[in-house]
PDB file of N, CA and C in Angstrom:
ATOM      1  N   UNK A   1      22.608  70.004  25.766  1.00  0.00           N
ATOM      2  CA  UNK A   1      21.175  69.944  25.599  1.00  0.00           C
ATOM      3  C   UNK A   1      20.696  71.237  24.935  1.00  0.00           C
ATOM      4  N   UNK A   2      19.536  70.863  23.930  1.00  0.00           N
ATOM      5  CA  UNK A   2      19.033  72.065  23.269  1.00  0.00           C
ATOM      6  C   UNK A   2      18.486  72.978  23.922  1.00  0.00           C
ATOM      7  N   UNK A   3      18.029  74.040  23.727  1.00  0.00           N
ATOM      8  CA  UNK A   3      16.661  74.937  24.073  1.00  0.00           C
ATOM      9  C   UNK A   3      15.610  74.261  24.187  1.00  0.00           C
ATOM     10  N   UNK A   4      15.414  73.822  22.610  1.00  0.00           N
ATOM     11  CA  UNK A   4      14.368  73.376  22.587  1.00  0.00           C
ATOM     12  C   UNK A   4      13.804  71.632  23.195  1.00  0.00           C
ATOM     13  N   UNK A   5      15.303  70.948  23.626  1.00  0.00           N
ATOM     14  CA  UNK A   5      14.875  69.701  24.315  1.00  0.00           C
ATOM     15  C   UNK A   5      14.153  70.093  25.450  1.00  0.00           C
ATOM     16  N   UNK A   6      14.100  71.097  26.209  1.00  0.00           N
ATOM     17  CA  UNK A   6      13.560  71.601  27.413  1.00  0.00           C
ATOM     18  C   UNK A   6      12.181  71.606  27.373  1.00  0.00           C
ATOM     19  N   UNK A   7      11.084  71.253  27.847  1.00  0.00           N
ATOM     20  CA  UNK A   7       9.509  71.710  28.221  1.00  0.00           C
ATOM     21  C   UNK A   7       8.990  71.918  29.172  1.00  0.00           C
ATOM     22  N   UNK A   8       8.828  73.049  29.353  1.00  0.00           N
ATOM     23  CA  UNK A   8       8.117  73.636  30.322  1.00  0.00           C
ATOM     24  C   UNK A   8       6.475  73.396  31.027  1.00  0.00           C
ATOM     25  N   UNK A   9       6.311  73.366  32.010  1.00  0.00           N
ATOM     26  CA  UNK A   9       4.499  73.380  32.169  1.00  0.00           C
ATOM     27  C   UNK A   9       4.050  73.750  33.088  1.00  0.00           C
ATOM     28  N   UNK A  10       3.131  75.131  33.309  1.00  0.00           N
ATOM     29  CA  UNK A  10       2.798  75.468  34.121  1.00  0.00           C
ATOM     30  C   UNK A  10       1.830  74.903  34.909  1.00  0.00           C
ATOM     31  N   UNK A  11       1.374  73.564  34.280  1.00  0.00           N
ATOM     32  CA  UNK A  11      -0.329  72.775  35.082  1.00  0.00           C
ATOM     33  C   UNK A  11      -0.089  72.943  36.402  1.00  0.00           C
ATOM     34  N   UNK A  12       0.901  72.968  37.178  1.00  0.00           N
ATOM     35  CA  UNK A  12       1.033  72.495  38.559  1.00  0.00           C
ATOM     36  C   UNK A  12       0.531  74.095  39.086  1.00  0.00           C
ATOM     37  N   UNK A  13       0.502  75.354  38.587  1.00  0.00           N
ATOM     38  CA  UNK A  13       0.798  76.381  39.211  1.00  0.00           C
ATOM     39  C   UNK A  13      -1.042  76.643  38.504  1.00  0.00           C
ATOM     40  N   UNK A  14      -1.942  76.199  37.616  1.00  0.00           N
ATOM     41  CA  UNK A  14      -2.522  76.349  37.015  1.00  0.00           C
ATOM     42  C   UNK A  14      -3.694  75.528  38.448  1.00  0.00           C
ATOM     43  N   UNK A  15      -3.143  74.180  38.229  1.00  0.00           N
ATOM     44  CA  UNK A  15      -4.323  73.148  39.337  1.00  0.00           C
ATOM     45  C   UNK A  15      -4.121  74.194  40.474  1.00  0.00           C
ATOM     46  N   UNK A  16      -2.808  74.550  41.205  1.00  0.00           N
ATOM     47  CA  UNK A  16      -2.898  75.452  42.426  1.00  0.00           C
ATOM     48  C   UNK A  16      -4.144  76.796  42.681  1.00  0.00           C
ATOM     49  N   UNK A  17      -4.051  77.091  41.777  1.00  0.00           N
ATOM     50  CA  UNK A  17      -4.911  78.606  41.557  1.00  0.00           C
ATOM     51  C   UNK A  17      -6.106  77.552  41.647  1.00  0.00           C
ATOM     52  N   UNK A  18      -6.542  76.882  41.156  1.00  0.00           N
ATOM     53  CA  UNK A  18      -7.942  76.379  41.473  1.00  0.00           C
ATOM     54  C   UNK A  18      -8.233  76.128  42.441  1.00  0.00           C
ATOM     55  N   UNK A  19      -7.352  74.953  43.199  1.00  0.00           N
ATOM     56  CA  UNK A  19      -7.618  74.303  44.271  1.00  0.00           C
ATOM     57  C   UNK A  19      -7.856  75.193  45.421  1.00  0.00           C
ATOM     58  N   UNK A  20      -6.971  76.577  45.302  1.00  0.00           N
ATOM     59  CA  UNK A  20      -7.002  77.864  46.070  1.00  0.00           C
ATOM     60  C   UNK A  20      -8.301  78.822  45.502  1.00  0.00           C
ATOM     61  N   UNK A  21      -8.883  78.413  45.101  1.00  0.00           N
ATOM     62  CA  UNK A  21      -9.927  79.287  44.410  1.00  0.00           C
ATOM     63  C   UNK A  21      -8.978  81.223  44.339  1.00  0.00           C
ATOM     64  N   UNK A  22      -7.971  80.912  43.122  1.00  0.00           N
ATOM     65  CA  UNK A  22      -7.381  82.178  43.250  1.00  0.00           C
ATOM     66  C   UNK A  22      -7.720  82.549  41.354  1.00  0.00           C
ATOM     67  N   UNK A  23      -8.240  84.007  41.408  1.00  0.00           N
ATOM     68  CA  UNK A  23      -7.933  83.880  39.695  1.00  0.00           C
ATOM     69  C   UNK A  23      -6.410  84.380  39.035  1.00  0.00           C
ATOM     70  N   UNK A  24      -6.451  84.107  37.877  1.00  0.00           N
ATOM     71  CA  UNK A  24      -5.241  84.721  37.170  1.00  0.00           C
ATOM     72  C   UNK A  24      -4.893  86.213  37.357  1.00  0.00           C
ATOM     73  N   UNK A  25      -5.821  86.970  37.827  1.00  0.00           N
ATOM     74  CA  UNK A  25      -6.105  88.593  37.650  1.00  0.00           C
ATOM     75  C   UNK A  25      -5.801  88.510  39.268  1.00  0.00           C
ATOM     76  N   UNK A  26      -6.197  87.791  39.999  1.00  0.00           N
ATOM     77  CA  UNK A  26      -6.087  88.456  41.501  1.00  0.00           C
ATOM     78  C   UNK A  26      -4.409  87.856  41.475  1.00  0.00           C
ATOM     79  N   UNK A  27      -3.683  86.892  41.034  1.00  0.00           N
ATOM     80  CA  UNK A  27      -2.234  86.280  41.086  1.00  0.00           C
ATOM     81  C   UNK A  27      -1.499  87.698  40.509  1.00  0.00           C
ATOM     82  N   UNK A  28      -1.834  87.784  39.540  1.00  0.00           N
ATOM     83  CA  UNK A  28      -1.345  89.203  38.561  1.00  0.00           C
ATOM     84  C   UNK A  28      -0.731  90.222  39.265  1.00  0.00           C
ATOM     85  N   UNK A  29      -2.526  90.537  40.169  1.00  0.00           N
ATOM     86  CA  UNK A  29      -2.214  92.281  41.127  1.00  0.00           C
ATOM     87  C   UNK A  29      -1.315  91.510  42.383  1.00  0.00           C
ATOM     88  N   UNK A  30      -1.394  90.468  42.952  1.00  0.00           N
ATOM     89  CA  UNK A  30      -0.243  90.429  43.881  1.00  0.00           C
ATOM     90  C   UNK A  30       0.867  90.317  43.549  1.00  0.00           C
ATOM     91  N   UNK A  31       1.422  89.953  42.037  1.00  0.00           N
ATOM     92  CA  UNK A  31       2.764  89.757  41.821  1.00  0.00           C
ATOM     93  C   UNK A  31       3.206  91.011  40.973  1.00  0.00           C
ATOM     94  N   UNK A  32       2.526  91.519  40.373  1.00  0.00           N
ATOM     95  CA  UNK A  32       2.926  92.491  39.311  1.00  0.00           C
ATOM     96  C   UNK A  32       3.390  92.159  37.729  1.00  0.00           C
ATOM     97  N   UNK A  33       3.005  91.296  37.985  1.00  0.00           N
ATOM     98  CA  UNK A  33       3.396  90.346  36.662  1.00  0.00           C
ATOM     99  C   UNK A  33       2.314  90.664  35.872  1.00  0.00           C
ATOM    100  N   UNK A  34       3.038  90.906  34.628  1.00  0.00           N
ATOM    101  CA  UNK A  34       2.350  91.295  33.140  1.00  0.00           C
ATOM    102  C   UNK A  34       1.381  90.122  32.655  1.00  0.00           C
ATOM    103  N   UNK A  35       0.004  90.916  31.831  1.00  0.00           N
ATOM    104  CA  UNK A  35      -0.352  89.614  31.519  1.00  0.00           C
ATOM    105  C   UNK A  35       0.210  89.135  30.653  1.00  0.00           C
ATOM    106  N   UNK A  36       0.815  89.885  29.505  1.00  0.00           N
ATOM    107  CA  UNK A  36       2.100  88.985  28.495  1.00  0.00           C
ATOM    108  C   UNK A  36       2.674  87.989  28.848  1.00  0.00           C
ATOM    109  N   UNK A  37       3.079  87.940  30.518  1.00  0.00           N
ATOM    110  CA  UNK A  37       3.885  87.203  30.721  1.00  0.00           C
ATOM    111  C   UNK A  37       2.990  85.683  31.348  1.00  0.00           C
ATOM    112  N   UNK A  38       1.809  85.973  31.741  1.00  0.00           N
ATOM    113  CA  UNK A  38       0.814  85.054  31.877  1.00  0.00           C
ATOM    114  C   UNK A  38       0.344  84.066  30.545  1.00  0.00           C
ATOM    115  N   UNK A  39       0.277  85.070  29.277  1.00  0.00           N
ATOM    116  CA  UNK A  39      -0.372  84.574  28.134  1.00  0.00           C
ATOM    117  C   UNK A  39       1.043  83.461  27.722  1.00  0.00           C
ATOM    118  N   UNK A  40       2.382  83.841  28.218  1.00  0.00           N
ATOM    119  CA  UNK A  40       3.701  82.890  27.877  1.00  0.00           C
ATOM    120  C   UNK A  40       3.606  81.479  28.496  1.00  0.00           C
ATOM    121  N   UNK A  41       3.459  82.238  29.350  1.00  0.00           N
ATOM    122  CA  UNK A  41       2.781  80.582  30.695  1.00  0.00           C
ATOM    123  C   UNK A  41       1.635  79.860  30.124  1.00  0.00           C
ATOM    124  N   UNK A  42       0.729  80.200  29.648  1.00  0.00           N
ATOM    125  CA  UNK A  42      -0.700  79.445  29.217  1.00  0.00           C
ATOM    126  C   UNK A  42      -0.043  78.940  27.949  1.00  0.00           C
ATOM    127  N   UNK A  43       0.853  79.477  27.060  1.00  0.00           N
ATOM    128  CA  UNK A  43       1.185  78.731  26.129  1.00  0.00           C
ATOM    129  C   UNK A  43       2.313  77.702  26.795  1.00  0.00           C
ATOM    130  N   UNK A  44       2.587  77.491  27.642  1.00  0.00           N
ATOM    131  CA  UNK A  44       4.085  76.566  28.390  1.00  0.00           C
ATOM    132  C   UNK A  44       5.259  77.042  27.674  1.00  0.00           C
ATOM    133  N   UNK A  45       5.680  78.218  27.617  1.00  0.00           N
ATOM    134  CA  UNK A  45       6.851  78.947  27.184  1.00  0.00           C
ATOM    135  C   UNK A  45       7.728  79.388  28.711  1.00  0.00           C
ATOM    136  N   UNK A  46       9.016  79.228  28.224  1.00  0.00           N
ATOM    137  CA  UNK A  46       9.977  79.607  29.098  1.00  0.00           C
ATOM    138  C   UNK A  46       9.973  80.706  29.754  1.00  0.00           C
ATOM    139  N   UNK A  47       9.544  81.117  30.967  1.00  0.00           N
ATOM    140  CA  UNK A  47       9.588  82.854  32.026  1.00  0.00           C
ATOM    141  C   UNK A  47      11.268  83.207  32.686  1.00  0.00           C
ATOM    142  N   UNK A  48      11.271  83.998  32.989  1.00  0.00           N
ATOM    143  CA  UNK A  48      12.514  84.220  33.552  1.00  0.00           C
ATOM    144  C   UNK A  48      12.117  83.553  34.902  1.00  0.00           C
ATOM    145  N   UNK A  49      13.637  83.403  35.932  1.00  0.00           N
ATOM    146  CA  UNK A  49      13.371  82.524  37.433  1.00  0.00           C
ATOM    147  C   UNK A  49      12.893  83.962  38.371  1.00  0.00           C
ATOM    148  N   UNK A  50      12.810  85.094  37.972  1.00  0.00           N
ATOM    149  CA  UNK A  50      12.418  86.259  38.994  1.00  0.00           C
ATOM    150  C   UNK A  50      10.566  85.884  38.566  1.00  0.00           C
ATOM    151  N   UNK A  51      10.065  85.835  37.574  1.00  0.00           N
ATOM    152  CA  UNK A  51       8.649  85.437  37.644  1.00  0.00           C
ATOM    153  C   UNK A  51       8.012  84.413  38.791  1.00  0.00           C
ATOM    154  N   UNK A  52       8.830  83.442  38.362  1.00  0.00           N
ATOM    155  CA  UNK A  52       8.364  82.123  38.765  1.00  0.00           C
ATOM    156  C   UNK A  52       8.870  82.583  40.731  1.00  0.00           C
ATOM    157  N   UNK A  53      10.041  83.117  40.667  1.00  0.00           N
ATOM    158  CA  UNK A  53       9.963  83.255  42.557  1.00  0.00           C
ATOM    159  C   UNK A  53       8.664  84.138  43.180  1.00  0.00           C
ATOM    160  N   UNK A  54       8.396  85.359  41.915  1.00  0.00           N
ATOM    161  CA  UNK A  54       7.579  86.041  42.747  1.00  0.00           C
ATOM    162  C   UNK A  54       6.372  85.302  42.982  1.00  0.00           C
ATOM    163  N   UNK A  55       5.751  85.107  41.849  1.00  0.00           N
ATOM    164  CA  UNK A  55       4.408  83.728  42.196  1.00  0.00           C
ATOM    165  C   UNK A  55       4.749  82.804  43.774  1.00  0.00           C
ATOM    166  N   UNK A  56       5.964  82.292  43.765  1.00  0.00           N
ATOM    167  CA  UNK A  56       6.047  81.462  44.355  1.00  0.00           C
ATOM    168  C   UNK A  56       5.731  81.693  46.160  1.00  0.00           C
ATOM    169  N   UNK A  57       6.534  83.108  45.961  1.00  0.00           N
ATOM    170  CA  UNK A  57       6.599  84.004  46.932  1.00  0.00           C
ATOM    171  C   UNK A  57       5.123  84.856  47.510  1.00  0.00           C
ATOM    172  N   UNK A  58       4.723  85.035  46.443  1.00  0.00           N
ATOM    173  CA  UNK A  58       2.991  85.164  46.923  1.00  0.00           C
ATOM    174  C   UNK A  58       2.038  84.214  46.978  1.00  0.00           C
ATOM    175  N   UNK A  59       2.617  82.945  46.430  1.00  0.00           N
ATOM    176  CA  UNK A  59       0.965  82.003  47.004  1.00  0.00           C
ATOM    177  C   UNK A  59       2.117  81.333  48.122  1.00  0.00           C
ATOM    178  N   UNK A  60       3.460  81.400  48.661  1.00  0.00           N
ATOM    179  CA  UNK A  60       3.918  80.651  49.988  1.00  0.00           C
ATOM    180  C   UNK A  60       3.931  79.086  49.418  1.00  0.00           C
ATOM    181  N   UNK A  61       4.290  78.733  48.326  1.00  0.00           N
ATOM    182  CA  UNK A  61       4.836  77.734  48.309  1.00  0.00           C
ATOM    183  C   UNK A  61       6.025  77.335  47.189  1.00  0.00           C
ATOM    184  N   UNK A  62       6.500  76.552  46.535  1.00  0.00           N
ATOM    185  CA  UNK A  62       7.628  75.843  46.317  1.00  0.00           C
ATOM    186  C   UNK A  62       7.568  75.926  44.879  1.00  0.00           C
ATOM    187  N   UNK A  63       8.623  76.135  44.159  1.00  0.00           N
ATOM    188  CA  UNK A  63       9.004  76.171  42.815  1.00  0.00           C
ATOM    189  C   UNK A  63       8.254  75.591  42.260  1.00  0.00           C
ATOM    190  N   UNK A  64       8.495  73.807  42.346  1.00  0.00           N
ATOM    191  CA  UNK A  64       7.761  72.856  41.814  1.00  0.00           C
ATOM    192  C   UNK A  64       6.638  72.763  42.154  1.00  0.00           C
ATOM    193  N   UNK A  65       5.990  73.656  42.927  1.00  0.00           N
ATOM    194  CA  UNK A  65       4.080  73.749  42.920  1.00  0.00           C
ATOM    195  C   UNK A  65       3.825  74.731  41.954  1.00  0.00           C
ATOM    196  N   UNK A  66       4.935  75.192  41.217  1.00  0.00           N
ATOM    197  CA  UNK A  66       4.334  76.160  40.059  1.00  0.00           C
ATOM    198  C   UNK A  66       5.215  75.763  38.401  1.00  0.00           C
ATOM    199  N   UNK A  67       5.722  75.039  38.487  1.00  0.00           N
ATOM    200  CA  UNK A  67       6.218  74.603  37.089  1.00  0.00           C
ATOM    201  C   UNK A  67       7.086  73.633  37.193  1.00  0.00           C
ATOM    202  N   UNK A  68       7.049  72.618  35.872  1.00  0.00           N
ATOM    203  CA  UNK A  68       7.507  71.335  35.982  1.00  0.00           C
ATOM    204  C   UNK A  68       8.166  71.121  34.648  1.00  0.00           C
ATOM    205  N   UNK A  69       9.688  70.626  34.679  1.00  0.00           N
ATOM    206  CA  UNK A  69      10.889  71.279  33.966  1.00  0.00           C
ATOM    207  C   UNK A  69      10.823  69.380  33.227  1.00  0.00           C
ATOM    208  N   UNK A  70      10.624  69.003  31.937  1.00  0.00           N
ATOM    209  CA  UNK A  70      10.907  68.088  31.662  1.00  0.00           C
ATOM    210  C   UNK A  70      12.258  68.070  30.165  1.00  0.00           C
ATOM    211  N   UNK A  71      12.572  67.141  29.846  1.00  0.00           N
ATOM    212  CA  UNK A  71      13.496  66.992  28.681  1.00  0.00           C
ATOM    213  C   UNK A  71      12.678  66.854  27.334  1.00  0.00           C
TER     214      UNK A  71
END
């Protein structure tokens, strides 16, 4: 499989922050995560798996409540 057969999407981690009334800037200062690496996500570009745990790890829930891996 390619690189590029892969697509990424952050909506699931995107609806979360809402539904949590959390912003992008308050997710940021709890994870330490760059906004570069935010502006990668808003475009649905590939993050490393240490991004995606720390998010995961500060809002307390599950991989797949923050990105959704299709072909």
């Amino acid at each position: 499989m390619k690189k590029e057969d892969i697509k990424f999407s952050y909506a699931p981690l995107w609806k979360l922050l809402i539904e949590r009334n959390i912003k992008k800037s308050e997710l940021r200062d709890l994870t330490g995560i760059a906004a570069s690496t935010f502006t990668k996500m808003a475009k649905n570009e590939q993050v490393s798996l240490d991004v995606v745990a720390r998010i995961s790890l500060a809002l307390q829930c599950g991989l797949d409540d923050i990105v959704s891996i299709t072909k």
